[in-house]
C-alpha atoms as a PDB file:
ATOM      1  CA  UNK A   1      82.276  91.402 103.972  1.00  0.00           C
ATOM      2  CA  UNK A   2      79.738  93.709 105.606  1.00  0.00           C
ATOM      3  CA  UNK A   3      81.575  95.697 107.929  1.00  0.00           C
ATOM      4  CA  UNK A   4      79.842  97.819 111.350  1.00  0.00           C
ATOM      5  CA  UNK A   5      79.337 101.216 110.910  1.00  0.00           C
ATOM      6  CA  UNK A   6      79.480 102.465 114.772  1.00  0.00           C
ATOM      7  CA  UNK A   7      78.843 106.391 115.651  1.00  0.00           C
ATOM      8  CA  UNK A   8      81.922 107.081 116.111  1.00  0.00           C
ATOM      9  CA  UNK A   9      83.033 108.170 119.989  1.00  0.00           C
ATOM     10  CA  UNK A  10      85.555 108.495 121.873  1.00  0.00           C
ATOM     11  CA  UNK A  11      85.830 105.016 122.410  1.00  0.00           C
ATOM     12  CA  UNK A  12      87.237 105.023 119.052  1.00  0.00           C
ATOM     13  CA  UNK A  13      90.123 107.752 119.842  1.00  0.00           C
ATOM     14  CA  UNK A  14      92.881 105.045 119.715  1.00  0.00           C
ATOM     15  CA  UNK A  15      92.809 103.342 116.806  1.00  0.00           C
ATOM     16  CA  UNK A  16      90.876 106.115 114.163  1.00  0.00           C
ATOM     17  CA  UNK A  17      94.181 108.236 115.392  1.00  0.00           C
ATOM     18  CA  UNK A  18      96.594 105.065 114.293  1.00  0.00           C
ATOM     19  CA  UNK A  19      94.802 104.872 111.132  1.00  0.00           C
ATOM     20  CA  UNK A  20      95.061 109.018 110.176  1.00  0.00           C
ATOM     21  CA  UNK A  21      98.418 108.994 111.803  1.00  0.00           C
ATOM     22  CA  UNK A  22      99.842 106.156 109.628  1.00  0.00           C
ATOM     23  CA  UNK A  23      98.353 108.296 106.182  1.00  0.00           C
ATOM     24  CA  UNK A  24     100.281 111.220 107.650  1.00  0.00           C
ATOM     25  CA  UNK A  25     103.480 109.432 107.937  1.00  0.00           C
ATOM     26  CA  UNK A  26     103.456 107.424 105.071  1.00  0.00           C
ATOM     27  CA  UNK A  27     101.505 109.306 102.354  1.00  0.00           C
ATOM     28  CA  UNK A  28      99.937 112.414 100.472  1.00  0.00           C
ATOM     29  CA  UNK A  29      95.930 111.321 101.602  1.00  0.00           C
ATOM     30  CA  UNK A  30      96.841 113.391 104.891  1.00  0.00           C
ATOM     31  CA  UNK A  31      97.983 116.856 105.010  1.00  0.00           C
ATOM     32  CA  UNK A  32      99.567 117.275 108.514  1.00  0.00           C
ATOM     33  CA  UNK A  33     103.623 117.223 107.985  1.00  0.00           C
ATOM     34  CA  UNK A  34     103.886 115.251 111.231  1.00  0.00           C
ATOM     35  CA  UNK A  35     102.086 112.945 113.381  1.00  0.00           C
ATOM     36  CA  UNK A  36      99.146 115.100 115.540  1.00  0.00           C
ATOM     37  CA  UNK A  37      98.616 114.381 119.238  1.00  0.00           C
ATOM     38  CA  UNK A  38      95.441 112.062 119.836  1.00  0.00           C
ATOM     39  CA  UNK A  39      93.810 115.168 121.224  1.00  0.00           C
ATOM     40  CA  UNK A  40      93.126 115.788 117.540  1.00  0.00           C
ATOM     41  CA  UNK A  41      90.283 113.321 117.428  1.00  0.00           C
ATOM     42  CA  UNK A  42      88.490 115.819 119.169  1.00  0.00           C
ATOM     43  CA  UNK A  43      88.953 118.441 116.528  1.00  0.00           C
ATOM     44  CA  UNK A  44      87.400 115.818 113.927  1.00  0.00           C
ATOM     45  CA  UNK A  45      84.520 115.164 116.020  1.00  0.00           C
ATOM     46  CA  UNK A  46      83.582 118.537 117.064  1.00  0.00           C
ATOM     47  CA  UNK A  47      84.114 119.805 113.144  1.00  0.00           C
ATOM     48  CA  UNK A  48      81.197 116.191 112.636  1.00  0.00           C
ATOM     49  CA  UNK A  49      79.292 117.170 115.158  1.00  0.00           C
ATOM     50  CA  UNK A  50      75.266 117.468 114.154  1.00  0.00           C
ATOM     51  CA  UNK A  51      76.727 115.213 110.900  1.00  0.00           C
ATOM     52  CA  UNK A  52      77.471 111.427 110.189  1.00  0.00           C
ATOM     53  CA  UNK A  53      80.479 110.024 111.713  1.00  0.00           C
ATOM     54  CA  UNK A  54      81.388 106.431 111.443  1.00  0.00           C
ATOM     55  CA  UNK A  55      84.144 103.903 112.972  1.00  0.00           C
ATOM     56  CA  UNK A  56      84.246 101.138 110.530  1.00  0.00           C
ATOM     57  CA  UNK A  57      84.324  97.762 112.870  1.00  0.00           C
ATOM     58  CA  UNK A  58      85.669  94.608 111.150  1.00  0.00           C
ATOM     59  CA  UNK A  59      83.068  91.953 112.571  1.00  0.00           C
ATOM     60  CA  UNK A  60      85.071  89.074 112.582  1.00  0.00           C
ATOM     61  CA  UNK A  61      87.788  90.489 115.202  1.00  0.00           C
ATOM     62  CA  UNK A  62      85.930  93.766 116.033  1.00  0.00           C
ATOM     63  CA  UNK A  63      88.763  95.781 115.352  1.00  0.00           C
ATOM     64  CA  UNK A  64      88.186  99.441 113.887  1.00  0.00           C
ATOM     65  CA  UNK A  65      89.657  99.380 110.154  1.00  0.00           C
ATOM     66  CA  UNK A  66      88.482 103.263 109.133  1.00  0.00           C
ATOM     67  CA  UNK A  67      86.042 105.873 110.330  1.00  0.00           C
ATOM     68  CA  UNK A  68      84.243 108.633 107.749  1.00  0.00           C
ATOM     69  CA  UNK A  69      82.647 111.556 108.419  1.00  0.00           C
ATOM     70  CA  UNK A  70      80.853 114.533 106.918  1.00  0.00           C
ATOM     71  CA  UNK A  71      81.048 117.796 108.142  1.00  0.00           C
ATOM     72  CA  UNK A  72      79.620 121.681 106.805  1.00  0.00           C
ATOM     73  CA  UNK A  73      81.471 122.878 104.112  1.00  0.00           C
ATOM     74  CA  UNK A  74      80.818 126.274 105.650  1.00  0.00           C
ATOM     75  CA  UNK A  75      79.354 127.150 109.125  1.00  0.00           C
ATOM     76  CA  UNK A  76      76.543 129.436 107.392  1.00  0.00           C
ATOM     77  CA  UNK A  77      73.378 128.648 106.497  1.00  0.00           C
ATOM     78  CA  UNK A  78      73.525 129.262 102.842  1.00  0.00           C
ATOM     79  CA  UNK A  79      75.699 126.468 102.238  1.00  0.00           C
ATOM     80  CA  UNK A  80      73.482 123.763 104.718  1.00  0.00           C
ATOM     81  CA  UNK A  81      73.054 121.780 101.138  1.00  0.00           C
ATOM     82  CA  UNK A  82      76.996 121.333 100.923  1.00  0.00           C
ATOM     83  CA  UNK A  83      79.150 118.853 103.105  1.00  0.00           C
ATOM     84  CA  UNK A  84      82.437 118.176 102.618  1.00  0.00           C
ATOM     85  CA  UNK A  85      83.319 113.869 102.917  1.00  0.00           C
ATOM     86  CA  UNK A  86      86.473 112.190 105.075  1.00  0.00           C
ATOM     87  CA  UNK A  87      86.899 108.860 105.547  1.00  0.00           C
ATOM     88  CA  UNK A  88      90.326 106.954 105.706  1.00  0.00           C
ATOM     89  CA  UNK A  89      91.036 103.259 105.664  1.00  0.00           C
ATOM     90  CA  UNK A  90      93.050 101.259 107.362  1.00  0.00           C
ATOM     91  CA  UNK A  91      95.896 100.474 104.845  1.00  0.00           C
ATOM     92  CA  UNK A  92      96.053  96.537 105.290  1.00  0.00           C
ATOM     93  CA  UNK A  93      92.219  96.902 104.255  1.00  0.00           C
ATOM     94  CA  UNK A  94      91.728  98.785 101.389  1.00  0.00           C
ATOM     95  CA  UNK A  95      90.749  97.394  98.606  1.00  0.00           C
ATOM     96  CA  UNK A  96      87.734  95.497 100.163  1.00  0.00           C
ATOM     97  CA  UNK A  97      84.817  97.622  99.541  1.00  0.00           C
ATOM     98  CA  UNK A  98      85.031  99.309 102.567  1.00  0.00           C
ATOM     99  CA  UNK A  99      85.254 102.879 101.076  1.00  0.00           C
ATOM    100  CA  UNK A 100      82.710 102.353  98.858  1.00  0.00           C
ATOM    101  CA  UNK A 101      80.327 101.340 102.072  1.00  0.00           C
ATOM    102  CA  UNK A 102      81.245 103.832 103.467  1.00  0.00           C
ATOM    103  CA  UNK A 103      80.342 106.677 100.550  1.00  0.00           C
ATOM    104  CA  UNK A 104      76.997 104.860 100.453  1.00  0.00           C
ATOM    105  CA  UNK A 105      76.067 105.120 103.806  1.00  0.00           C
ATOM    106  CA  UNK A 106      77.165 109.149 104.157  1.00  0.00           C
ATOM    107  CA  UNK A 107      75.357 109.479 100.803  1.00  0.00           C
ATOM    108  CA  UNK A 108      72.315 108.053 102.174  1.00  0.00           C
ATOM    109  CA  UNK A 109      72.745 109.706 105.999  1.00  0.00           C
ATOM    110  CA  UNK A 110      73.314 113.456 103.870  1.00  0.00           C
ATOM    111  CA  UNK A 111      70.527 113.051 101.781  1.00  0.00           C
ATOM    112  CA  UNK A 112      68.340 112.284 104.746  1.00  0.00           C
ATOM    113  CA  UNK A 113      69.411 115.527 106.449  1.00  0.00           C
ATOM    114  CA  UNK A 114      69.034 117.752 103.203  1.00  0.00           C
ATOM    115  CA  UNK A 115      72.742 117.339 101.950  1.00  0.00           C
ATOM    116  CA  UNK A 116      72.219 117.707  98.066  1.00  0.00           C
ATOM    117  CA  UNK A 117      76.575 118.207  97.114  1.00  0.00           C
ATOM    118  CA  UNK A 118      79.041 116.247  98.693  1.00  0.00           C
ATOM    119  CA  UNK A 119      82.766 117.818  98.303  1.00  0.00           C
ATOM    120  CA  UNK A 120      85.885 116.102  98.640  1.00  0.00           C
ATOM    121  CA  UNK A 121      89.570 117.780  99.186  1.00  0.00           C
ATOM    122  CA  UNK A 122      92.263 115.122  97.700  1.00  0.00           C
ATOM    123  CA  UNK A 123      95.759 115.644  97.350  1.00  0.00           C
ATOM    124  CA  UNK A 124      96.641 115.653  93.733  1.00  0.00           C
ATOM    125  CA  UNK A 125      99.688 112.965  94.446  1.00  0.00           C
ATOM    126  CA  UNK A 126      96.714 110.817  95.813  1.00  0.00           C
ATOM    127  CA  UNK A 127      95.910 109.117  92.798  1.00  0.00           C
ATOM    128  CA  UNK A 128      94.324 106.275  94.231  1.00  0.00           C
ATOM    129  CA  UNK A 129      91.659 108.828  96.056  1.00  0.00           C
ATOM    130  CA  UNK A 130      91.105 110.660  93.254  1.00  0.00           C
ATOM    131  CA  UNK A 131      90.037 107.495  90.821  1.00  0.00           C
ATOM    132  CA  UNK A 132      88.005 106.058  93.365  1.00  0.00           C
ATOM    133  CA  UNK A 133      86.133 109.241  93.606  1.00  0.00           C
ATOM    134  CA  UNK A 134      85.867 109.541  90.061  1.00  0.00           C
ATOM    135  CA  UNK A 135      84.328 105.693  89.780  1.00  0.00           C
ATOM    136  CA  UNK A 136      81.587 107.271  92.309  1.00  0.00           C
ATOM    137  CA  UNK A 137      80.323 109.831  90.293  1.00  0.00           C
ATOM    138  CA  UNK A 138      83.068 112.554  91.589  1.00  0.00           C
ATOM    139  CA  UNK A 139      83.993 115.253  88.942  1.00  0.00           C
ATOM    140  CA  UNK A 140      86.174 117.469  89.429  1.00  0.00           C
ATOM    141  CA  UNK A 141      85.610 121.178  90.350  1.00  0.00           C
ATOM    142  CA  UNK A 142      88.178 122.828  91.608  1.00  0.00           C
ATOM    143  CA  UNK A 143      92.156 122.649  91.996  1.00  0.00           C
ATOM    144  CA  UNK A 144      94.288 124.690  94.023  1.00  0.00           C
ATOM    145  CA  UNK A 145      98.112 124.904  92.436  1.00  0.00           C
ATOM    146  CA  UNK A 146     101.032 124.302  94.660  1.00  0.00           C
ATOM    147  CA  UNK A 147      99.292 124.901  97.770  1.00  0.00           C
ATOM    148  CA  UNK A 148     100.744 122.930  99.943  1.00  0.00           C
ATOM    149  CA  UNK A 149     104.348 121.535 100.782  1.00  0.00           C
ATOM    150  CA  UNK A 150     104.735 118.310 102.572  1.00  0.00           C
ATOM    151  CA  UNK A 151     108.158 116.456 103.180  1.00  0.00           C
ATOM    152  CA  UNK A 152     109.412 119.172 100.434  1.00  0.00           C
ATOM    153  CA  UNK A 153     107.086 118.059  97.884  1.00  0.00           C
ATOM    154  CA  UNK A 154     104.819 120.511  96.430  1.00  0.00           C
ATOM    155  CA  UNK A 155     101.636 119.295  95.311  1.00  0.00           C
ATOM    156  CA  UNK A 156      97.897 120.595  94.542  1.00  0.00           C
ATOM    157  CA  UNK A 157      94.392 120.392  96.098  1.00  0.00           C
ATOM    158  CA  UNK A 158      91.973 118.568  93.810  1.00  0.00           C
ATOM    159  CA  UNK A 159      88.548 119.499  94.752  1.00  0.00           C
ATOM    160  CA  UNK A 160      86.368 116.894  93.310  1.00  0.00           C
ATOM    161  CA  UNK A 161      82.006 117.379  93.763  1.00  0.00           C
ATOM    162  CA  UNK A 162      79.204 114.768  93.796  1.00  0.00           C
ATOM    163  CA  UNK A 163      75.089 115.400  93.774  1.00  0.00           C
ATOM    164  CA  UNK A 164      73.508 113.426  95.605  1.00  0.00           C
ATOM    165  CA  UNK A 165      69.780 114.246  95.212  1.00  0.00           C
END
């Protein structure tokens, strides 16, 4: 299926916060130990902002079933070649080739705006995240030990890197 790719607004506030709020409830993919407020959708787009940001639409019911976004890896301009990826998918439809759409089209949008490294921060009990990534051309460059505790479970920061030039 060819899913929409909308800029992602406010509009969107509702149900991207259901979909990042389920992954912090039920998983590793999110780091938050709790639910956030839907305020925090404004924190995502402001950290996008000048950058791709997506709500992936299903077309059949037009319901949003993920968003993605890149944002600077570092607010200075030495690192304006280096973007860091997000994108998370409605649970019910992963599995469908949405992710990879979606990793195609922020590839394509980065490269457009100079982007030559994508990086992506995956929790190390994420397994899932971290083999997709590596079926995209991901390596991985970095890994930060123990760094975070969630629901009393310690677990690292895989940083995994693509070029996209």
């Amino acid at each position: 299926m060819n899913y929409i790719f909308e800029n992602l607004e406010t509009k969107h506030r509702n149900e991207v916060m259901d979909i990042f709020n389920h992954y912090i409830e039920n998983s590793f993919a999110a780091y938050p130990e709790k639910k956030v407020p839907i305020d925090f959708f404004d924190i995502m787009l402001e950290k996008a902002n000048g950058y791709p940001a997506y709500a992936v639409i299903n077309p059949t019911n037009k319901r949003v079933v993920g968003f993605c976004y890149l944002k600077p890896h570092y607010l200075i301009s030495t690192f304006k070649e280096t973007a860091e990826i997000t994108y998370f998918i409605d649970p019910l439809e992963v599995g469908k080739g949405i992710g990879k759409q979606a990793l195609s089209l922020l590839e394509s949008k980065g490269r457009e705006m100079g982007i030559r490294q994508i990086l992506a921060s995956i929790a190390s009990r994420n397994q899932q995240s971290i083999i997709f990534h590596i079926k995209n051309g991901f390596k991985e460059c970095g890994r930060f030990t123990n760094v975070i505790k969630k629901n009393n479970t310690r677990f690292d920061i895989v940083w995994m890197q693509k070029e996209i030039t």
